[in-house]
N, C-alpha and C. Protein backbone atom coordinates (compact mmCIF):
# COMPACT_ATOMS: atom_id res chain seq x y z
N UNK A 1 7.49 -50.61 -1.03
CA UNK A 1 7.80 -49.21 -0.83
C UNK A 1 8.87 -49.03 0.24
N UNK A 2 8.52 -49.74 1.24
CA UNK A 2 9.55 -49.57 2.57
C UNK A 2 11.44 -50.36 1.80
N UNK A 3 10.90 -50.81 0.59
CA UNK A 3 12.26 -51.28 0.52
C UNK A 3 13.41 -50.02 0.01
N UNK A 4 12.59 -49.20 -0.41
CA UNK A 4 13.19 -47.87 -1.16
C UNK A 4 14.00 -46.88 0.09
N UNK A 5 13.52 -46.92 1.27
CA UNK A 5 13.96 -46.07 2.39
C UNK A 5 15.23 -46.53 2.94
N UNK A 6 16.15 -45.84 3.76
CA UNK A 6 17.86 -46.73 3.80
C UNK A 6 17.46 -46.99 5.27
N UNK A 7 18.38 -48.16 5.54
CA UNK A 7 18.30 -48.71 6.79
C UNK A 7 17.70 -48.36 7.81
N UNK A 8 18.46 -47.15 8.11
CA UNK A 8 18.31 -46.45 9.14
C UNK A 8 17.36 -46.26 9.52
N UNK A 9 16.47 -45.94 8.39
CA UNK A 9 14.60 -45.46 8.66
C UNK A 9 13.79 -46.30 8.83
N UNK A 10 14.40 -47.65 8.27
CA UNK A 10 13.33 -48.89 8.17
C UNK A 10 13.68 -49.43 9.99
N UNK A 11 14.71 -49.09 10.64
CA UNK A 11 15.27 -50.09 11.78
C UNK A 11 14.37 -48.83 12.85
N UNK A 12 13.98 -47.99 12.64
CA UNK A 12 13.17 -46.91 13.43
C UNK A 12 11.54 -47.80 13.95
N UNK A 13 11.21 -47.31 14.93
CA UNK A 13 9.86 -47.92 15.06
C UNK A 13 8.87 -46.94 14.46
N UNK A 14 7.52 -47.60 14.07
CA UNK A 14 6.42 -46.53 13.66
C UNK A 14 6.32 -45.08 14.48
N UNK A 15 6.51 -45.11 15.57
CA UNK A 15 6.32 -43.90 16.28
C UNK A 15 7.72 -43.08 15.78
N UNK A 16 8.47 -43.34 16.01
CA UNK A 16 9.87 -42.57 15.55
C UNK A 16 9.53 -42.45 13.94
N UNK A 17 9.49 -43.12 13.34
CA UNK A 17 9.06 -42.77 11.86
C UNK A 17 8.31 -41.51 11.85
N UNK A 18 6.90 -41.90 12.21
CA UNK A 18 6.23 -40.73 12.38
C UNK A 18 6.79 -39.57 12.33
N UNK A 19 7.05 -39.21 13.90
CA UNK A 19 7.81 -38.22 14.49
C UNK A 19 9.19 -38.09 13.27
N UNK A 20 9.73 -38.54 12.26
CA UNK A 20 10.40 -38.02 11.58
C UNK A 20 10.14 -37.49 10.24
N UNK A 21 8.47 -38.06 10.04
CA UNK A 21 7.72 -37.18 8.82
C UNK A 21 7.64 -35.82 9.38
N UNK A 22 6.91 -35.94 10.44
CA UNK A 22 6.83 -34.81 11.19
C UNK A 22 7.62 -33.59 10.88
N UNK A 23 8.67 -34.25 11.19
CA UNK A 23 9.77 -33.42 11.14
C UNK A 23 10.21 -32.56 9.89
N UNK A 24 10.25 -33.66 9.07
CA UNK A 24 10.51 -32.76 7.69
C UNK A 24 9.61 -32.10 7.17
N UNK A 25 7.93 -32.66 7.41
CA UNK A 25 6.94 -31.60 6.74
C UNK A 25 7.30 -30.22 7.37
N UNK A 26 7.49 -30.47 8.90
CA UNK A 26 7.58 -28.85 9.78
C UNK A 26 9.01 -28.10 9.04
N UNK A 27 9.94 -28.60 8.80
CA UNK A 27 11.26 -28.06 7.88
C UNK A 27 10.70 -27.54 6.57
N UNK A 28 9.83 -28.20 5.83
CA UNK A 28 9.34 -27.71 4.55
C UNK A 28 8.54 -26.92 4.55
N UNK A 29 7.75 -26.70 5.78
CA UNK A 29 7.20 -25.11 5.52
C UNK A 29 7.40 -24.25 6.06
N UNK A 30 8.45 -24.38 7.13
CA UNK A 30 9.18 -23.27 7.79
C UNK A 30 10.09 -22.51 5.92
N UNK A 31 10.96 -23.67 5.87
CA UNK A 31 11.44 -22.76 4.12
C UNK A 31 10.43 -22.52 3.24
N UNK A 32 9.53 -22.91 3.14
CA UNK A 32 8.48 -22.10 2.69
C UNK A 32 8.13 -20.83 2.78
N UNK A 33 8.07 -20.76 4.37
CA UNK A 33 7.38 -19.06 4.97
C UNK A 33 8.98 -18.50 4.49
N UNK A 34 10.18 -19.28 4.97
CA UNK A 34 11.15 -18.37 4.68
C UNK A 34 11.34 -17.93 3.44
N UNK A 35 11.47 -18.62 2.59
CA UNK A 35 11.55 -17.93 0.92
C UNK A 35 10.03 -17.17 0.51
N UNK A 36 9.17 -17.15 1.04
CA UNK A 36 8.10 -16.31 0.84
C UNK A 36 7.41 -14.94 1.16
N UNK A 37 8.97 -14.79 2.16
CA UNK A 37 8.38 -13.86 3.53
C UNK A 37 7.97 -12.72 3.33
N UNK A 38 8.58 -12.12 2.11
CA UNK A 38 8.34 -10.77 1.29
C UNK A 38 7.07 -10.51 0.40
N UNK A 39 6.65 -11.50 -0.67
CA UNK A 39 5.53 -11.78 -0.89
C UNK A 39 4.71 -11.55 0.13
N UNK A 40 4.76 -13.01 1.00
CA UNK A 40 3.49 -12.94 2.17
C UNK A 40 3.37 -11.13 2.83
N UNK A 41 4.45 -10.42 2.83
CA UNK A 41 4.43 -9.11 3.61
C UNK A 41 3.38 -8.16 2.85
N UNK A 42 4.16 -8.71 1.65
CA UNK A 42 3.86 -7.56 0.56
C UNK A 42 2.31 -7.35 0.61
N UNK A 43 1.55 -8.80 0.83
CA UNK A 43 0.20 -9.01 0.70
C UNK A 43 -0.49 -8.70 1.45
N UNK A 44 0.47 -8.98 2.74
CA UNK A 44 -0.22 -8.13 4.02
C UNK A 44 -0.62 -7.16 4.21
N UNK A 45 0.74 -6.29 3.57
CA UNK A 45 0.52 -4.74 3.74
C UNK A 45 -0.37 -4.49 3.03
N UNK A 46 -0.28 -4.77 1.65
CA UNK A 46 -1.65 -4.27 0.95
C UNK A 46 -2.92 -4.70 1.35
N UNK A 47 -3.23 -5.86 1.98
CA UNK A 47 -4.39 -6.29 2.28
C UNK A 47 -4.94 -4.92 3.81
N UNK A 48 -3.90 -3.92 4.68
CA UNK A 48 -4.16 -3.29 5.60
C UNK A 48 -4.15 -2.24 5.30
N UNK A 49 -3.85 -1.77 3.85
CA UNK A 49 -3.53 -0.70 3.12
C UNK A 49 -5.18 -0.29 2.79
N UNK A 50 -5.68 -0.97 1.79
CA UNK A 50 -7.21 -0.68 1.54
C UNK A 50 -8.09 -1.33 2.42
N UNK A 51 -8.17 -1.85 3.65
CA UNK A 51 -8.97 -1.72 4.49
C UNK A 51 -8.66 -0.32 5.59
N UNK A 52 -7.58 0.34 5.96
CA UNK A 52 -7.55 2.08 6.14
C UNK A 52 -8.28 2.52 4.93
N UNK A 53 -7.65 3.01 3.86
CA UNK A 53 -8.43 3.74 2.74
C UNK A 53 -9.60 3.77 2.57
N UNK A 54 -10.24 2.45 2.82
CA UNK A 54 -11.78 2.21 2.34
C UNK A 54 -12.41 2.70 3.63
N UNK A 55 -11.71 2.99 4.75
CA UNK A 55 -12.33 3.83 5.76
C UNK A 55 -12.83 5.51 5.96
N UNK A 56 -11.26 5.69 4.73
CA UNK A 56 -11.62 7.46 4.61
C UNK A 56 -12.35 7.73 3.84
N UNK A 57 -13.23 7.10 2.96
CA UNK A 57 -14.01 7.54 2.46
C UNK A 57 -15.45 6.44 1.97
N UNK A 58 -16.61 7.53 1.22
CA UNK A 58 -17.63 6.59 1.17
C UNK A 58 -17.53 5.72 0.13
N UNK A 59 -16.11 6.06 -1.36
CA UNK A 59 -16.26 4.99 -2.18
C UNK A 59 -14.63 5.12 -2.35
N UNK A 60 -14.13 3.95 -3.12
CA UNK A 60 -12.61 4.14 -3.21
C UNK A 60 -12.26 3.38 -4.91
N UNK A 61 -11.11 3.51 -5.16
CA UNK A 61 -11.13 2.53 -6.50
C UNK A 61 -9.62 2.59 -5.83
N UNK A 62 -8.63 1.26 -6.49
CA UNK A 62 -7.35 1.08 -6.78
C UNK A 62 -7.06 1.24 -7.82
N UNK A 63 -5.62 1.78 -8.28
CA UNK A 63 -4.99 1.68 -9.87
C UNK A 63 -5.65 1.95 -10.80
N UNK A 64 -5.63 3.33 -10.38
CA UNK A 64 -6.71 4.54 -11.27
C UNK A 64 -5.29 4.74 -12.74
N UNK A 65 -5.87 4.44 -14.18
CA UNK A 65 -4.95 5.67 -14.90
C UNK A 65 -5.44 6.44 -15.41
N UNK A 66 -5.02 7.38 -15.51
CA UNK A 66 -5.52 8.64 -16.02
C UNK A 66 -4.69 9.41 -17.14
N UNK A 67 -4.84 10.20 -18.26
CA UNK A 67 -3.86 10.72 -19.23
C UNK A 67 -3.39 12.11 -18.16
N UNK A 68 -2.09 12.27 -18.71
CA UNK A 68 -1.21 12.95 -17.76
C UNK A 68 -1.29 14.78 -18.67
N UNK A 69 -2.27 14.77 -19.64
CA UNK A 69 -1.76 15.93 -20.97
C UNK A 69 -1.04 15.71 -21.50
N UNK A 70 -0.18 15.16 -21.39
CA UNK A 70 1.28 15.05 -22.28
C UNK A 70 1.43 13.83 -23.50
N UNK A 71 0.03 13.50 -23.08
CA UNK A 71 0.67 12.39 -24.30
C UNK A 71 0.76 11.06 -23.39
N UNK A 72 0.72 10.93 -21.94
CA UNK A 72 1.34 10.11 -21.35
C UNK A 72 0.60 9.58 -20.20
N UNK A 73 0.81 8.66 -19.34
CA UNK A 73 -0.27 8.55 -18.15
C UNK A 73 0.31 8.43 -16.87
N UNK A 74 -0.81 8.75 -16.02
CA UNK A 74 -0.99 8.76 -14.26
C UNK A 74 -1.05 7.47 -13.79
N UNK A 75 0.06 6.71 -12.63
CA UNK A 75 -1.09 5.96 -12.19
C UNK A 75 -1.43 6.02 -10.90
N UNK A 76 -2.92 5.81 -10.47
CA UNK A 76 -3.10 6.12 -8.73
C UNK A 76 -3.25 5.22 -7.81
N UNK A 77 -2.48 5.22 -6.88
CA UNK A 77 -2.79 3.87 -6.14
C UNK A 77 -4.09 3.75 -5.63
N UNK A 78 -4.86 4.96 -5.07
CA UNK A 78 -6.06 5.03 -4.61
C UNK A 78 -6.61 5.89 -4.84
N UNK A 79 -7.84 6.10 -5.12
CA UNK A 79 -8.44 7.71 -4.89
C UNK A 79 -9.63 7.30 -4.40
N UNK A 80 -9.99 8.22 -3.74
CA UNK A 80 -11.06 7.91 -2.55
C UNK A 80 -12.13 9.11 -2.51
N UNK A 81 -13.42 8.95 -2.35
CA UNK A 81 -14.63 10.01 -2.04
C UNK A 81 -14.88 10.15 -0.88
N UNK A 82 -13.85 11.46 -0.63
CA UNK A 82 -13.78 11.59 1.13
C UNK A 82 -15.00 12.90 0.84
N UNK A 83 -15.23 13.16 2.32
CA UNK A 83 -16.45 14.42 2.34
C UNK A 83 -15.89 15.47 2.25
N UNK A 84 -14.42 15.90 2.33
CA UNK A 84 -14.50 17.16 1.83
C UNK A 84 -13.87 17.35 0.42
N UNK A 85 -13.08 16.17 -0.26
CA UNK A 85 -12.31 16.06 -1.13
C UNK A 85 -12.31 14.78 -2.02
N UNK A 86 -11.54 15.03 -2.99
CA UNK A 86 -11.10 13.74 -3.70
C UNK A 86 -9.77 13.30 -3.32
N UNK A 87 -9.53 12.09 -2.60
CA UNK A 87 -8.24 11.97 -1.85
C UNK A 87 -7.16 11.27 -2.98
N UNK A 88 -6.35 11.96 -3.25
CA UNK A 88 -5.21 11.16 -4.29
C UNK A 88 -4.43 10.46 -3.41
N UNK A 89 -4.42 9.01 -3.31
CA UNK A 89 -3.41 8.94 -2.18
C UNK A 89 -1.88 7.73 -2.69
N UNK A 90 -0.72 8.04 -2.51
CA UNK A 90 0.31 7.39 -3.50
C UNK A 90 1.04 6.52 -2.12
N UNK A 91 1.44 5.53 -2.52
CA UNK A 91 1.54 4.40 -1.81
C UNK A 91 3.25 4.53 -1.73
N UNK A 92 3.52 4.15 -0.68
CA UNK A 92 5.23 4.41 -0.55
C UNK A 92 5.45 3.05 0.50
N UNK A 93 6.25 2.26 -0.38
CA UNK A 93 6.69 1.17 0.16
C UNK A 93 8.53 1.30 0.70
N UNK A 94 8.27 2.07 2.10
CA UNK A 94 10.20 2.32 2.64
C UNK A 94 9.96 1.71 3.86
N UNK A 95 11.33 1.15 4.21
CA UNK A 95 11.91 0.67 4.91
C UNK A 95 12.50 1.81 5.95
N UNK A 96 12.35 1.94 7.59
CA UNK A 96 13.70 2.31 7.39
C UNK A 96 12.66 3.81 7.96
N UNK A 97 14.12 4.73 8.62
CA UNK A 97 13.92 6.19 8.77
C UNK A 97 13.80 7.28 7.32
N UNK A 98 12.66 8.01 7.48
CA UNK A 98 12.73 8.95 6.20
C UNK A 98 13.23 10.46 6.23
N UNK A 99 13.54 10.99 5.57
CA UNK A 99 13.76 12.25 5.98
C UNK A 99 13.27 12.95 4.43
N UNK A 100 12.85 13.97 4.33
CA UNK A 100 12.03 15.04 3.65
C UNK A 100 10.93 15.85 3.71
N UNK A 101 10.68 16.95 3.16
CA UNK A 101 9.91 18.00 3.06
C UNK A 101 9.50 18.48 2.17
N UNK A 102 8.32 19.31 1.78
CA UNK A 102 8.00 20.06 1.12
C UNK A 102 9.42 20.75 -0.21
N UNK A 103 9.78 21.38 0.54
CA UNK A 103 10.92 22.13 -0.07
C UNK A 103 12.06 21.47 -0.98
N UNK A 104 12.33 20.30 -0.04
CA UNK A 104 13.26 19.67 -0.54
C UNK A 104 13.49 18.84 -1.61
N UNK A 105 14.44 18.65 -3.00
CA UNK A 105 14.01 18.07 -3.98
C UNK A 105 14.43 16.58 -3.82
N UNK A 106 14.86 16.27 -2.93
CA UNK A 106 15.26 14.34 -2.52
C UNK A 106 14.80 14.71 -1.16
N UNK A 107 14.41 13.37 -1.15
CA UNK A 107 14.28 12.58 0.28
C UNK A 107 15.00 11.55 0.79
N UNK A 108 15.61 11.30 1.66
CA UNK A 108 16.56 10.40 2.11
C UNK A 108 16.15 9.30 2.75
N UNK A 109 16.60 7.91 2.53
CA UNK A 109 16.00 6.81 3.77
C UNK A 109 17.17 5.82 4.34
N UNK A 110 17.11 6.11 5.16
CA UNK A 110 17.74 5.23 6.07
C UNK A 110 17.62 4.04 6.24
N UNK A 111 18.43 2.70 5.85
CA UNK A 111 17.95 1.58 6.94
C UNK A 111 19.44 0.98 7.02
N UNK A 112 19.72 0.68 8.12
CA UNK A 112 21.10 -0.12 8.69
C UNK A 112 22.22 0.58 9.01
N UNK A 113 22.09 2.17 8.84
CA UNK A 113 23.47 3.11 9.00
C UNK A 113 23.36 3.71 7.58
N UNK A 114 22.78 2.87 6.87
CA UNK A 114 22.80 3.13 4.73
C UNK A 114 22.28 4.06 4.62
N UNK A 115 22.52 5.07 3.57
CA UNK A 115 21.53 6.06 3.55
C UNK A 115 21.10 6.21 1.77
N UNK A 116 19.94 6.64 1.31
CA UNK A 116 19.82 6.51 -0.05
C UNK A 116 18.63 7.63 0.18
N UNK A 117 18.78 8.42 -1.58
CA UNK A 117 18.07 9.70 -1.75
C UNK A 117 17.13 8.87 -2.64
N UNK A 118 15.98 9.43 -2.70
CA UNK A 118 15.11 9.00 -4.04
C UNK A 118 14.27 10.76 -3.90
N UNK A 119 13.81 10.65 -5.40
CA UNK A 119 13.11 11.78 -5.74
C UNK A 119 11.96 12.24 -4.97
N UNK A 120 11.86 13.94 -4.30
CA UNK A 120 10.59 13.88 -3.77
C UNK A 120 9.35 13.36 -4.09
N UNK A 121 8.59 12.74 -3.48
CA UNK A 121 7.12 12.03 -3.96
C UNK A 121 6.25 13.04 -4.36
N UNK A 122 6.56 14.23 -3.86
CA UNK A 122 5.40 15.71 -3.97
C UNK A 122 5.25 15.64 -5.59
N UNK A 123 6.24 15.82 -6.25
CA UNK A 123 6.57 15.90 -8.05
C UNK A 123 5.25 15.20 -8.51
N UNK A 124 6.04 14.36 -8.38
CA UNK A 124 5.01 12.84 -9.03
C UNK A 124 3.11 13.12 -8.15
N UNK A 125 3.06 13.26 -7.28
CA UNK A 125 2.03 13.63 -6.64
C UNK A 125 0.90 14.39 -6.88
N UNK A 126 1.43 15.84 -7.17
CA UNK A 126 1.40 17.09 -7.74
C UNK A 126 0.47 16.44 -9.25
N UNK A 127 1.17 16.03 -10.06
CA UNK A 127 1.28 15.25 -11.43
C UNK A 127 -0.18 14.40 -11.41
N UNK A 128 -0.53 13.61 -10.50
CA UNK A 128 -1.55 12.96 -10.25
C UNK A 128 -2.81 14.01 -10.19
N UNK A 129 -2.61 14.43 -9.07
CA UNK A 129 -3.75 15.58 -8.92
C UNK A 129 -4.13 16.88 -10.13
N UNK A 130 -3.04 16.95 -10.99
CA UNK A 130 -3.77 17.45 -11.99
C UNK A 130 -4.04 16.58 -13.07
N UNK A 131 -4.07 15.50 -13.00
CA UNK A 131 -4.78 14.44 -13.97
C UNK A 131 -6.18 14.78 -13.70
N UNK A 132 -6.15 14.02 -12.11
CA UNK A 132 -7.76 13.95 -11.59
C UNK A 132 -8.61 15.20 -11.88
N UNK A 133 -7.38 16.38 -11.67
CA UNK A 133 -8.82 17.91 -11.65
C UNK A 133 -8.60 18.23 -13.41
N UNK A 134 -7.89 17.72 -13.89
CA UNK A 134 -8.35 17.66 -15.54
C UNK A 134 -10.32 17.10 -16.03
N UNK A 135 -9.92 16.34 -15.17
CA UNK A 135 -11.09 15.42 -15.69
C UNK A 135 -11.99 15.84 -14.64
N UNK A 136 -11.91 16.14 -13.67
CA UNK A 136 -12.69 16.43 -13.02
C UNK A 136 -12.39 18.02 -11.82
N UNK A 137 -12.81 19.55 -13.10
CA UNK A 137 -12.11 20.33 -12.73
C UNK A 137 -12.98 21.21 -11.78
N UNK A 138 -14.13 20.92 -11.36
CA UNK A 138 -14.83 21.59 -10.17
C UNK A 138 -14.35 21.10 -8.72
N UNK A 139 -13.99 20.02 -8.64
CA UNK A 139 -13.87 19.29 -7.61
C UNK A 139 -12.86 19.70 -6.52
N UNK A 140 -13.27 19.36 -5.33
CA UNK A 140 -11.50 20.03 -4.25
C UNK A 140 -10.53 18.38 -4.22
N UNK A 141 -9.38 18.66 -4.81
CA UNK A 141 -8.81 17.57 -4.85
C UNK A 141 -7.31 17.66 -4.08
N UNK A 142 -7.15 16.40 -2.87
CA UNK A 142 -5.82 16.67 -2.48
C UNK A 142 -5.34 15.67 -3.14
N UNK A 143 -3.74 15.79 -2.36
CA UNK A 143 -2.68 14.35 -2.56
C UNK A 143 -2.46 13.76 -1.12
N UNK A 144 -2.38 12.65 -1.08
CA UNK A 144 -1.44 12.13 0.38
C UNK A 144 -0.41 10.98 0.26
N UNK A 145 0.48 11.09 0.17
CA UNK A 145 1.64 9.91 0.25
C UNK A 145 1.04 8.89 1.98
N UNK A 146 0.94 7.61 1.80
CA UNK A 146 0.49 6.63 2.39
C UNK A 146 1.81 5.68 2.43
N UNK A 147 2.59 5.70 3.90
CA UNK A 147 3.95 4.89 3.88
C UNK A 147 3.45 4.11 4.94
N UNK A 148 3.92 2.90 4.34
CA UNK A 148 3.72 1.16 5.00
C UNK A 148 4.37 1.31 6.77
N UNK A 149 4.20 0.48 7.22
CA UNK A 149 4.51 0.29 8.90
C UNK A 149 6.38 0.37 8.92
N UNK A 150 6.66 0.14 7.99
CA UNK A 150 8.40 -0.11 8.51
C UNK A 150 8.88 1.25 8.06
N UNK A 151 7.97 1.98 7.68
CA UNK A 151 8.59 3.81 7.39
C UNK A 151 8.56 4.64 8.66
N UNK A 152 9.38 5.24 9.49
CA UNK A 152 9.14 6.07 10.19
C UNK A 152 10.09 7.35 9.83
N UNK A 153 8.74 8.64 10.79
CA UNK A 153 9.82 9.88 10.79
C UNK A 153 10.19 10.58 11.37
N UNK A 154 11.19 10.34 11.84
CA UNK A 154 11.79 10.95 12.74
C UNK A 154 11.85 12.32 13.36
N UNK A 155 11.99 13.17 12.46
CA UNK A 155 11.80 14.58 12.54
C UNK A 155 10.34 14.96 12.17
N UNK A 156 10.10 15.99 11.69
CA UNK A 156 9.24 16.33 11.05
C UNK A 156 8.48 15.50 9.93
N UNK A 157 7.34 15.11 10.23
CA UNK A 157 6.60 14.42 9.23
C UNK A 157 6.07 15.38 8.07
N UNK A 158 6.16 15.60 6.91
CA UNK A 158 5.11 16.15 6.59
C UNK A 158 3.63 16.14 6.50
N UNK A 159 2.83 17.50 5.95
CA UNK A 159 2.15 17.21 6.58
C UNK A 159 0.42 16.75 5.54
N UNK A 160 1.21 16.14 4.30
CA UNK A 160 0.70 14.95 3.41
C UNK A 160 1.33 13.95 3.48
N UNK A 161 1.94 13.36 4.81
CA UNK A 161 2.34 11.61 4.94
C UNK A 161 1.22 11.02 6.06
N UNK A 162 0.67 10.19 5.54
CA UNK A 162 -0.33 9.29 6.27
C UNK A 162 0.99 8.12 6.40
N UNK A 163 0.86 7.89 7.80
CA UNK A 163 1.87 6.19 8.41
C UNK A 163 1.00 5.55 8.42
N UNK A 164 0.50 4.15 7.82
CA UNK A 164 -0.35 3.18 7.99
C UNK A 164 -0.63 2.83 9.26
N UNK A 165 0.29 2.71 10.31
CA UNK A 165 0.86 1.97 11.82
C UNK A 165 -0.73 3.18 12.56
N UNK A 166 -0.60 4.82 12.13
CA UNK A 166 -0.99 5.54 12.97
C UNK A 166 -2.66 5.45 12.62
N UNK A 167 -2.71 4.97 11.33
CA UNK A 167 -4.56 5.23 10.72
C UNK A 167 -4.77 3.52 11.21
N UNK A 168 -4.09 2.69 11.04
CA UNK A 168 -4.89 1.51 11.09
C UNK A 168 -5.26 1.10 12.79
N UNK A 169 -6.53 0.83 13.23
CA UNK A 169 -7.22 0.52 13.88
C UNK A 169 -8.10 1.54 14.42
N UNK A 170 -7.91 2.64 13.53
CA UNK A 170 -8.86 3.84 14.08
C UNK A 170 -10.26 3.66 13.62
N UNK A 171 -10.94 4.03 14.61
CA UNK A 171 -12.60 3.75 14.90
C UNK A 171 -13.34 5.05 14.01
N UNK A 172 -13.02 5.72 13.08
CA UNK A 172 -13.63 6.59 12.67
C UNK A 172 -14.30 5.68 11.65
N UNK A 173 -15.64 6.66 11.67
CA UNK A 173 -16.82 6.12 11.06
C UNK A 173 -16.92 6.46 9.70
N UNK A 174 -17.23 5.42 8.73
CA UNK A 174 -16.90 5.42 7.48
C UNK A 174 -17.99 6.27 6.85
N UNK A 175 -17.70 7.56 5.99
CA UNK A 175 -18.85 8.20 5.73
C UNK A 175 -19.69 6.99 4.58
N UNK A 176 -20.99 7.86 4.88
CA UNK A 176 -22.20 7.09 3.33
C UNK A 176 -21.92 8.13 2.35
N UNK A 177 -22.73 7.58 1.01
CA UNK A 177 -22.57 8.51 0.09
C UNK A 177 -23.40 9.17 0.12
N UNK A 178 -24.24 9.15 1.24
CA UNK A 178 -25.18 10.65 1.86
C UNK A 178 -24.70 11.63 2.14
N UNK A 179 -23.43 11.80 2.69
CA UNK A 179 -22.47 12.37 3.69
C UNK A 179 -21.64 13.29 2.39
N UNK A 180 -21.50 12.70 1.63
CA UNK A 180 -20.80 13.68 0.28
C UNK A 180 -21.48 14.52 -0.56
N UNK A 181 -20.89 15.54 -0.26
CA UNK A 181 -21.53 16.51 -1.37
C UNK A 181 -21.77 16.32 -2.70
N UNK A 182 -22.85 17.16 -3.18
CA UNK A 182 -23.29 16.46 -4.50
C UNK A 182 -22.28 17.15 -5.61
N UNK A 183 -21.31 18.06 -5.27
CA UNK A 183 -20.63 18.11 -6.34
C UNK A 183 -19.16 17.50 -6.46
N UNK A 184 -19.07 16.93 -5.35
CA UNK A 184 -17.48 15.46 -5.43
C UNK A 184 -18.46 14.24 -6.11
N UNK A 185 -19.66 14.05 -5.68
CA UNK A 185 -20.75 13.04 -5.94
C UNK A 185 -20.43 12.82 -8.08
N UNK A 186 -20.87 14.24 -8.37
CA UNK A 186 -20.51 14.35 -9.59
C UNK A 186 -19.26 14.26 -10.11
N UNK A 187 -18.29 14.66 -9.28
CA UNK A 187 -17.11 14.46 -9.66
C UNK A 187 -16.73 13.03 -10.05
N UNK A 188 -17.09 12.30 -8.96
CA UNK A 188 -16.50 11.11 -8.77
C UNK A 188 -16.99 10.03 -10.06
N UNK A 189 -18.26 10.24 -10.08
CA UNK A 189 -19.18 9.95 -11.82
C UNK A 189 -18.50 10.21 -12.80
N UNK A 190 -17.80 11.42 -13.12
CA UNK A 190 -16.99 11.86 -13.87
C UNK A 190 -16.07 10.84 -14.65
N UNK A 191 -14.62 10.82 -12.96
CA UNK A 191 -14.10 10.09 -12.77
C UNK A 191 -14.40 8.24 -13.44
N UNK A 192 -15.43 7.97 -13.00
CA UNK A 192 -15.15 6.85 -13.10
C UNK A 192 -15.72 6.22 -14.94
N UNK A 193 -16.92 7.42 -15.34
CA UNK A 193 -16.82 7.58 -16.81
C UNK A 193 -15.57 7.72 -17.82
N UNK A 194 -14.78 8.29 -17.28
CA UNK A 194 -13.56 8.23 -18.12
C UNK A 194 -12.31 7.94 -17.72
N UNK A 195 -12.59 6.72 -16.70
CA UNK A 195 -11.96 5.82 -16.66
C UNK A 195 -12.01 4.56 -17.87
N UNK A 196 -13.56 4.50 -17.76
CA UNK A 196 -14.00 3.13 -18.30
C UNK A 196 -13.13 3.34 -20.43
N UNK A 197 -13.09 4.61 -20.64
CA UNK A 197 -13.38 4.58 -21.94
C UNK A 197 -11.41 4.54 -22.47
């Protein structure tokens, strides 16, 4: 085997050898983490994403769909059995300074001096929440757009943006499904009946 290696490596002593496996395993997974880094983030965030969520309420589901009326479908990143509501909550993965409002039909984001519009999230939002109170039309149902740690806002936040950075490590106590009223209770039964079908 040692005849396969070039000079250089064979005229090295065992300790220097070593120390030069060393070396390259530590190179091979440094480019590892480096070509992975987005993945690994991606996983992160979501892995800190539904441990907040599963805090606001006593039950939660991910990647709810639901028919939209039209012929067409919803999908939800979370919906949650909070005590006063059914929480629609839509996941916003930005980079970068945000800027928008209520009113406004784009929202703008910033990162590097760059600036780029994408469609208000309210639309699409809006759209969700009357899926959910389709199917479940007694119920008090909000929306909340939920933006990852590298979103900030500068101005005026609105005031359906949850920042992950500001909910995660908060000590609020996770309600039971004692704590929910019995008619989200039913709702949420609803919900998850016509999901399944």
């Amino acid at each position: 085997m040692t005849d396969l290696l070039p000079t250089w490596i064979q005229n090295l002593s065992p300790i220097e050898q070593r120390l030069l496996v060393a070396l390259l395993a530590l190179t091979a997974i440094l480019t590892l983490l480096y070509l992975f880094r987005e993945p690994l983030r991606y996983r992160r965030e979501t892995h800190r994403m539904t441990r907040v969520v599963r805090q606001m309420g006593a039950r939660f589901r991910r990647n709810i769909v639901l028919p939209d009326g039209m012929g067409g479908d919803v999908r939800i990143d979370f919906l949650v059995l909070a005590t006063d509501a059914l929480l629609v909550i839509g996941v916003k993965r930005f980079d970068g300074m945000i800027f928008g409002s209520a009113q406004t039909d784009e929202w703008t984001q910033t990162v590097n001096s760059r600036s780029y519009k994408f469609p208000n999230p309210d639309t699409y939002l809006a759209q969700q929440v009357i899926a959910v109170r389709a199917v479940a039309p007694k119920a008090q149902v909000r929306g909340l757009h939920l933006f990852t740690d590298t979103a900030e806002f500068p101005w005026d936040k609105p005031a359906n943006v949850l920042l992950l950075k500001d909910l995660y490590g908060s000590r609020n106590r996770r309600p039971s499904l004692k704590d929910i009223p019995a008619d989200l209770r039913s709702a949420w039964t609803q919900l998850r009946q016509h999901r399944r079908r």
